[in-house]
Protein backbone atom coordinates (compact mmCIF):
# COMPACT_ATOMS: atom_id res chain seq x y z
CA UNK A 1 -1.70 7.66 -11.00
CA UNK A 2 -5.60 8.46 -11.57
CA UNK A 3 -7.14 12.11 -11.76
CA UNK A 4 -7.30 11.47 -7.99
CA UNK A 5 -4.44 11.21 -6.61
CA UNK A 6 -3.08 13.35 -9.00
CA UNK A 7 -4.71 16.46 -7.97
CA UNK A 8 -4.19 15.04 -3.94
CA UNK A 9 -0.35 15.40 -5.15
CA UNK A 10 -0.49 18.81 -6.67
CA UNK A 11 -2.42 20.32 -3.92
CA UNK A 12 0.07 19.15 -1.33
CA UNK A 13 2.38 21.28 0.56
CA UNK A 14 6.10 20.98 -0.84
CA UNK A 15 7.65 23.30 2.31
CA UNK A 16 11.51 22.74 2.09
CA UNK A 17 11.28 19.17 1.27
CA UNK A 18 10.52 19.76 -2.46
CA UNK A 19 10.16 21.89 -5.83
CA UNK A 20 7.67 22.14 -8.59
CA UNK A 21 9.28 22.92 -12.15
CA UNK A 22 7.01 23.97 -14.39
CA UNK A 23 7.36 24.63 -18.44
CA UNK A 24 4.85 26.59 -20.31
CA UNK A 25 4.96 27.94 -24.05
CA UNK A 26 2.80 30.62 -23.09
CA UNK A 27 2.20 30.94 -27.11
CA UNK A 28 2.69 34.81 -28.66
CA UNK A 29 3.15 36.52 -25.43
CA UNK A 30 3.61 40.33 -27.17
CA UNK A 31 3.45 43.57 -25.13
CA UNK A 32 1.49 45.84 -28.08
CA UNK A 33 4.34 47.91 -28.98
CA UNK A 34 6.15 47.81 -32.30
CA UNK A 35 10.05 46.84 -32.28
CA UNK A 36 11.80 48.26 -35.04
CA UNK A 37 14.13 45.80 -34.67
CA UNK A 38 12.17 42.40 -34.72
CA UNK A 39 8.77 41.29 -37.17
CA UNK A 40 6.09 41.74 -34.22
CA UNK A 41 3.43 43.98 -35.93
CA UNK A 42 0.84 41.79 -36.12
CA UNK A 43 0.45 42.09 -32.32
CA UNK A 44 -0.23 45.72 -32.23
CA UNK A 45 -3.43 47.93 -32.10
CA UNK A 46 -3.06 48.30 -35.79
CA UNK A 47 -1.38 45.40 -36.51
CA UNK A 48 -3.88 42.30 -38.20
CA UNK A 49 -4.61 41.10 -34.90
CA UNK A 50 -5.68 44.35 -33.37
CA UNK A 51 -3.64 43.27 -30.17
CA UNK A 52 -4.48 46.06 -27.47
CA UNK A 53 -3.65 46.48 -24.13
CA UNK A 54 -6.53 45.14 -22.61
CA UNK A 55 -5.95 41.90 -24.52
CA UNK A 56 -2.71 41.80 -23.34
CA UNK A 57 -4.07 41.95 -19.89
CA UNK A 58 -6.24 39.78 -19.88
CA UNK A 59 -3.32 36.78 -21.21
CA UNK A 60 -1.10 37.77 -17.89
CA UNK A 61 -4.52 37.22 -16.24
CA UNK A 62 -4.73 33.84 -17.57
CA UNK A 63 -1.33 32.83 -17.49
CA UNK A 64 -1.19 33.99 -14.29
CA UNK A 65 -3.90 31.46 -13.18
CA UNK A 66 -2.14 28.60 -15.07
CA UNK A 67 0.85 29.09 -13.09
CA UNK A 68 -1.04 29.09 -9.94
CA UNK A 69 -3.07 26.08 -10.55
CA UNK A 70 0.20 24.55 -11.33
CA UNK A 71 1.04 24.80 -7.89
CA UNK A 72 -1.43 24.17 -5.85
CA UNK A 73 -0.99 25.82 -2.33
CA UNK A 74 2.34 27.02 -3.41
CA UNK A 75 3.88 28.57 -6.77
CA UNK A 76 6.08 26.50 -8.98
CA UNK A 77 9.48 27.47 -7.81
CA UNK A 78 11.17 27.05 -10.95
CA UNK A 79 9.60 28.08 -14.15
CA UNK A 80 10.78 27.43 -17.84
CA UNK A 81 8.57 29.83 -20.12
CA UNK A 82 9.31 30.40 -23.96
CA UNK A 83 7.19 32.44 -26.52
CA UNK A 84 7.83 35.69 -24.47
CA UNK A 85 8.50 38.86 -26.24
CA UNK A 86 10.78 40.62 -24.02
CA UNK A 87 11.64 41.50 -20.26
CA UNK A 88 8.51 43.55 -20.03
CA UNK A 89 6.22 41.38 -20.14
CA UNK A 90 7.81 39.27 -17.76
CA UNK A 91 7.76 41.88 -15.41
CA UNK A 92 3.78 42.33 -15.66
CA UNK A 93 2.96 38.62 -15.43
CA UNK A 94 5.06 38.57 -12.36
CA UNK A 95 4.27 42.25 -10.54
CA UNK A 96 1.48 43.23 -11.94
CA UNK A 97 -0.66 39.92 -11.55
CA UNK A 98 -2.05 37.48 -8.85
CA UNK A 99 1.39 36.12 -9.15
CA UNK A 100 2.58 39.85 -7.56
CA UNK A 101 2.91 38.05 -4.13
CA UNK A 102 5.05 34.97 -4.59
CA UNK A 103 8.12 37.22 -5.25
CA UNK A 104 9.36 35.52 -8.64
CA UNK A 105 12.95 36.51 -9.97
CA UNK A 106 13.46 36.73 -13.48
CA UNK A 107 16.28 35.28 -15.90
CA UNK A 108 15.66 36.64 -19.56
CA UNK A 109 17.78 37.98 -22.38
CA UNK A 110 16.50 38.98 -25.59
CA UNK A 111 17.61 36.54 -28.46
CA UNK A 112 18.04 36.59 -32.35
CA UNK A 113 14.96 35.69 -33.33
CA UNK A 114 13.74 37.19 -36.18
CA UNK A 115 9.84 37.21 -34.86
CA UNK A 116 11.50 38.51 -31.02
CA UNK A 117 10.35 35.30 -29.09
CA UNK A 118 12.31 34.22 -26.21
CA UNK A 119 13.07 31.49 -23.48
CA UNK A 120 13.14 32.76 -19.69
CA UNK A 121 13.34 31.18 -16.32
CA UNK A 122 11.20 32.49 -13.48
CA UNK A 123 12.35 31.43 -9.73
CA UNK A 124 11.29 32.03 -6.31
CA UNK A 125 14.43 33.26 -4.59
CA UNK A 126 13.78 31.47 -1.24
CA UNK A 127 13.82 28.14 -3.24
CA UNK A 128 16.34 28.48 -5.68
CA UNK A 129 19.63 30.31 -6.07
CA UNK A 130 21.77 30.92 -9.43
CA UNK A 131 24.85 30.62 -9.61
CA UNK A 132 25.55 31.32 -13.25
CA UNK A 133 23.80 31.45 -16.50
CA UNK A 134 24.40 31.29 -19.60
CA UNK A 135 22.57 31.94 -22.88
CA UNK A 136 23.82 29.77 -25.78
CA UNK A 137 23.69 31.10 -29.15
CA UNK A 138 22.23 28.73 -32.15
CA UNK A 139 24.44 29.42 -35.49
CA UNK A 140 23.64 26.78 -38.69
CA UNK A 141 26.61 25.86 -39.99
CA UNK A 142 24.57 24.88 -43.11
CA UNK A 143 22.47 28.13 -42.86
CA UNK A 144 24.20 31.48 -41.61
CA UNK A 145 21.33 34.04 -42.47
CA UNK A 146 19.10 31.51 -40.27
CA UNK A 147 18.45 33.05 -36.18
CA UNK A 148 16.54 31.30 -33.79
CA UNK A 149 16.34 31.29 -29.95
CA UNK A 150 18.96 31.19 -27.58
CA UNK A 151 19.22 27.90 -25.16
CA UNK A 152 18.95 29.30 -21.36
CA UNK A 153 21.31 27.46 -19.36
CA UNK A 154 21.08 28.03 -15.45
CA UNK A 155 23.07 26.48 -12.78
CA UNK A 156 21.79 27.13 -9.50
CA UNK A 157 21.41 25.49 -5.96
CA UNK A 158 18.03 24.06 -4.96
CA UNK A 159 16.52 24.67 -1.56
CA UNK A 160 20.46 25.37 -0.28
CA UNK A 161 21.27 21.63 -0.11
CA UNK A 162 21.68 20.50 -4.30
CA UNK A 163 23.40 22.26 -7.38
CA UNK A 164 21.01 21.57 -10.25
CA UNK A 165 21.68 22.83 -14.10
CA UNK A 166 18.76 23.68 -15.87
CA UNK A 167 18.62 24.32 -19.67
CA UNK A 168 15.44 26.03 -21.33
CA UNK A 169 14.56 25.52 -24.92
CA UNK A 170 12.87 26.72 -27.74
CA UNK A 171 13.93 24.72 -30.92
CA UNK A 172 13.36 25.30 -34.16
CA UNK A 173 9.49 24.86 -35.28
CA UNK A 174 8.03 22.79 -37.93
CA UNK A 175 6.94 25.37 -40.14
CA UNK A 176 8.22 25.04 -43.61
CA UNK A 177 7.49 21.13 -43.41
CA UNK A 178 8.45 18.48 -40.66
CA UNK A 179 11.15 16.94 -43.03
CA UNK A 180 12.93 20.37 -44.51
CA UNK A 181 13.18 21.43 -40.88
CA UNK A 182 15.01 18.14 -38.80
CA UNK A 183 18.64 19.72 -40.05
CA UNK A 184 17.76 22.70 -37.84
CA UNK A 185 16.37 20.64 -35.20
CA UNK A 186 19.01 18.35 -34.81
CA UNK A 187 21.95 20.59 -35.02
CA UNK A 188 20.53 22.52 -32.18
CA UNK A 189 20.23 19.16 -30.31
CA UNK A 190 23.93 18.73 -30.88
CA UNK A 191 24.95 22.11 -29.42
CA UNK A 192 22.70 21.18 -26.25
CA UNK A 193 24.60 17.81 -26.15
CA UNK A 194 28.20 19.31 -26.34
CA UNK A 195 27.00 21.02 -23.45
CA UNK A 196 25.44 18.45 -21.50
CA UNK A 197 28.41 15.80 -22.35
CA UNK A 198 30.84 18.92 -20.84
CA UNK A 199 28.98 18.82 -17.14
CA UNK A 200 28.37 15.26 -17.22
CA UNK A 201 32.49 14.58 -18.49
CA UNK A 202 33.73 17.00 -15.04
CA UNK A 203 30.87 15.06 -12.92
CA UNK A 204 28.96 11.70 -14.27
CA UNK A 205 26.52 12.69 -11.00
CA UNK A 206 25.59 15.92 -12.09
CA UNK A 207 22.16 16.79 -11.43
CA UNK A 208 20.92 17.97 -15.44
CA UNK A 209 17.19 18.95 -15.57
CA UNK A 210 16.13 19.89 -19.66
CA UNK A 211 13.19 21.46 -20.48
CA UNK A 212 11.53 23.07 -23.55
CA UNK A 213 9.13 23.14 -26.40
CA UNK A 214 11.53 20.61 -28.87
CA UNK A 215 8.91 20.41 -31.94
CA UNK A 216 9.94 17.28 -31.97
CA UNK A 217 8.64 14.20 -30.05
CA UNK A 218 10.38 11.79 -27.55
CA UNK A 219 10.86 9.29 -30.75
CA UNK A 220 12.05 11.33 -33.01
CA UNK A 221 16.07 11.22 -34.13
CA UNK A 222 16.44 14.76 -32.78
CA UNK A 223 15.84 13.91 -28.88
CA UNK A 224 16.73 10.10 -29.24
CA UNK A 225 19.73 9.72 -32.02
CA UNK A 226 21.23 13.25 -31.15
CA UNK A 227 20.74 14.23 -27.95
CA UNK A 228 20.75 10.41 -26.83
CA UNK A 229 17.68 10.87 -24.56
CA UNK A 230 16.03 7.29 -23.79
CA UNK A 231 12.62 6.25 -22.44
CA UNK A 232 13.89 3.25 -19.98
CA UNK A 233 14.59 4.51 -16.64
CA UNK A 234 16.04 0.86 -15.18
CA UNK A 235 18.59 1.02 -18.29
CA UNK A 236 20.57 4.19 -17.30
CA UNK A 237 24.38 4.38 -17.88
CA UNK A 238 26.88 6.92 -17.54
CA UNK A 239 25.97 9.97 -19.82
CA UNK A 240 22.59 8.75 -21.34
CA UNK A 241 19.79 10.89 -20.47
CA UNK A 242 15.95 10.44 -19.47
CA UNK A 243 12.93 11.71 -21.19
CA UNK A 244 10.32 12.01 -18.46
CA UNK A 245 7.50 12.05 -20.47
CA UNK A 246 7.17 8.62 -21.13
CA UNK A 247 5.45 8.40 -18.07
CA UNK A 248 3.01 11.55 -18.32
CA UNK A 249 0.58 8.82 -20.26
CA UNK A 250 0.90 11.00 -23.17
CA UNK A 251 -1.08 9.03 -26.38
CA UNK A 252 -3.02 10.18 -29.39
CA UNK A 253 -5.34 11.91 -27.37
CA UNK A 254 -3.65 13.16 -24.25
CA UNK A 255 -0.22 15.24 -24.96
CA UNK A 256 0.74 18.38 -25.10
CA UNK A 257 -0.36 20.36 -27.96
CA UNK A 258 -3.15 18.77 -30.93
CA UNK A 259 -2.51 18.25 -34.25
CA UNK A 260 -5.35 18.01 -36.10
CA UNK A 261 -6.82 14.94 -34.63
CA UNK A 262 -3.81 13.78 -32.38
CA UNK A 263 -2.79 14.95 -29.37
CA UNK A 264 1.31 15.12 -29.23
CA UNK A 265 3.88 16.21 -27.00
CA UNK A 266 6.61 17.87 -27.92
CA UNK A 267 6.49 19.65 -24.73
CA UNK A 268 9.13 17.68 -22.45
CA UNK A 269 11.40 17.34 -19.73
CA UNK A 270 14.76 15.23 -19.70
CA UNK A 271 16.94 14.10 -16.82
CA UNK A 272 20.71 13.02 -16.47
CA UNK A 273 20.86 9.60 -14.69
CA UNK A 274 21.62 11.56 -11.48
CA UNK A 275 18.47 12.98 -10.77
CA UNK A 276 16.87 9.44 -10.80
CA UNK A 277 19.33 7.09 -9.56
CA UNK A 278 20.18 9.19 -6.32
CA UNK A 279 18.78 7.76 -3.51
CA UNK A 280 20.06 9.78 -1.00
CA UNK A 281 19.60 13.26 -2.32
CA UNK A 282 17.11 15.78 -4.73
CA UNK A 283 16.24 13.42 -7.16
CA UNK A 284 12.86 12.42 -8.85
CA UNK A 285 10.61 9.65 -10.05
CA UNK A 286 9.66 8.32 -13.98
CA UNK A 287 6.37 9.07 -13.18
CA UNK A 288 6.46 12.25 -11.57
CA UNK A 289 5.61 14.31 -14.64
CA UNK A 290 2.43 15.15 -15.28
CA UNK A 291 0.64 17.80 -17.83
CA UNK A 292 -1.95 20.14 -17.02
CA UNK A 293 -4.97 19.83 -18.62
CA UNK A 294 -7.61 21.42 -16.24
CA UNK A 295 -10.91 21.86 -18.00
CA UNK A 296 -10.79 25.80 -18.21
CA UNK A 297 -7.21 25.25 -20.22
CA UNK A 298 -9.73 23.06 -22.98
CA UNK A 299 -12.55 23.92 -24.89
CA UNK A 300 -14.48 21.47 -27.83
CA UNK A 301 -13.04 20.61 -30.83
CA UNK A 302 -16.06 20.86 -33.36
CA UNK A 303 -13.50 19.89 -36.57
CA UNK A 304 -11.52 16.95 -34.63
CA UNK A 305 -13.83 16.17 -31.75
CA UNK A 306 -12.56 15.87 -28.43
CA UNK A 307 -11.06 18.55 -26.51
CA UNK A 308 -8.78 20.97 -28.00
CA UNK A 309 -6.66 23.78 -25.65
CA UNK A 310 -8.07 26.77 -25.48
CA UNK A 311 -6.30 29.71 -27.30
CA UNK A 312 -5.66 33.30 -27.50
CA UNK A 313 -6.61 33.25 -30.99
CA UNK A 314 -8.13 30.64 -33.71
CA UNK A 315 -6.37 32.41 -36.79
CA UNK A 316 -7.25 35.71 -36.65
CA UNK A 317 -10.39 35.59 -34.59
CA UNK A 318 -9.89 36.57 -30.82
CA UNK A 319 -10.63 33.55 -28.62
CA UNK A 320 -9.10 35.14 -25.27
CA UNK A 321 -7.88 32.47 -24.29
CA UNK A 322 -4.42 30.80 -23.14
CA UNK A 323 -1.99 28.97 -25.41
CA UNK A 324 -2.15 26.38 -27.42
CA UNK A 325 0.30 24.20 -25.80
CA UNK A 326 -0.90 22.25 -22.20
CA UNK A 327 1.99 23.38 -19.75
CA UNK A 328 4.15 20.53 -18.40
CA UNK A 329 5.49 20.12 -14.49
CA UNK A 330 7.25 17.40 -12.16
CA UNK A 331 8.35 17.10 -8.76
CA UNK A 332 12.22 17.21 -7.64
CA UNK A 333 12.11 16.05 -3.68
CA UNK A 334 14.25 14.85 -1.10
CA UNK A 335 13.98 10.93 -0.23
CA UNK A 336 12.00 11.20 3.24
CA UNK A 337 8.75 13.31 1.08
């Protein structure tokens, strides 16, 4: 799909024939007060980064403006977010920002990690009704001092007609080097897995949408060994799920997030094979995922070249920006839209 047709499709209307899901690591999303109970000084007024409430303003602002130029004429009805701090600042992105008029619900608990980062699902109640969550705890069998984020699991019916399960994730990050770290990465795969093979074992139809930030990319033994997600949609059998984003026309330098000189994605969705071999109900397409990268999300790259996305920060110098990760969104629609 070109630039085009792309933008013709986000700016259409989705009524009750559709939904937008939309996943953003909003990166460091910190109200400025200290928790005693989790390492977040560094975003505080006298913390290294000098983060102040007008700061913190001005990233609802902008996040804000990324979810509504996700969109297009209407919000995203269902929203994976991760790098948020606590409940609070949920609560100001979604009352006390343009988004104050699109009525989102919230779904947020706070997690054991050590830094206080968590996962959350925002949802416009008119589109989208939960029926239970569930918030499943990551313990290393190989580490048990280690605490990281929770998976969100939500099961919920979409525009009254389809029950769809949604997980949110956050997995483990790269820091400490890329090697040292796949234990973590894949063990948390396997806990999603269990989970997935559970819904999929009471109903091989079930209707499984994944999304997260997996610091890990759609080849790597984490998504495709573990959790068994493939990149052929005409090759779909019982059980074996669907990474999406090998149709976003994701490549060295369009992804996700930038490494140095590469663009990656590690930013994805995944789909059980009944949200793309259903015909007759909510279902979606291979190529229906696209990533955001408007030009006010990008700014130059004068070490790399290119484009680079445009962040709060660069180190410790105040950018005032968004996040360094592009957010992610696709299209789940009814056959006749």
């Amino acid at each position: 799909m070109d630039e085009m047709a792309a933008q013709r499709k986000t700016e259409s209307r989705r009524g009750n024939s559709a939904v937008r899901v939309m996943f953003y690591n909003v990166e460091n999303l910190f109200d400025v007060v200290d928790d005693s109970l989790t390492t977040d000084e560094e975003y505080t007024p006298t913390g290294k980064r000098a983060w102040t409430f007008t700061k913190f303003q001005r990233k609802i602002n902008n996040l804000s403006k990324v979810v509504i130029r996700t969109g297009g004429w209407e919000g995203p009805e269902i929203i994976g977010l991760c790098e948020v701090e606590n409940r609070y600042v949920l609560t100001d992105l979604t009352r006390n920002s343009p988004l104050k008029n699109f009525g989102y619900r919230i779904i947020h608990k706070d997690s054991p990690d050590p830094r206080g980062i968590d996962v959350a699902l925002l949802y416009l109640p008119e589109k989208f009704s939960p029926v239970e969550t569930e918030y499943i705890p990551i313990r290393y069998p190989f580490d048990s001092r280690a605490r990281t984020r929770d998976i969100l699991y939500v099961k919920g019916v979409v525009l009254d007609r389809d029950t769809v399960h949604f997980f949110v994730n956050h997995w483990p990050s790269r820091f400490g080097g890329y090697t040292a770290t796949i234990p973590k990465r894949n063990y948390v795969a396997s806990v999603l897995k269990h989970k997935v093979d559970s819904l999929l074992n009471m109903d091989a139809d079930a209707k499984i949408l994944i999304m997260g930030d997996f610091n890990d990319e759609a080849t790597d033994e984490s998504i495709t060994k573990v959790l068994g997600a493939g990149s052929d949609s005409l090759c779909q059998t019982p059980g074996k799920l669907y990474n999406m984003m090998s149709g976003a026309g994701c490549s060295w330098e369009r992804g996700s997030i930038k490494d140095k000189e590469l663009w990656i994605t590690i930013d994805q969705f995944i789909v059980s094979p009944g949200l793309i071999t259903d015909n007759a109900h909510l279902s979606t397409t291979p190529h229906s995922v696209h990533i955001l990268d408007a030009p006010f999300l990008l700014q130059d790259d004068d070490v790399w070249f290119g484009k680079k996305s445009f962040r709060t920060y660069n180190g410790l110098k105040y950018l005032g920006g968004f996040s360094d990760h592009l957010p992610i969104y696709m299209d789940l629609f009814y056959p006749s839209n």
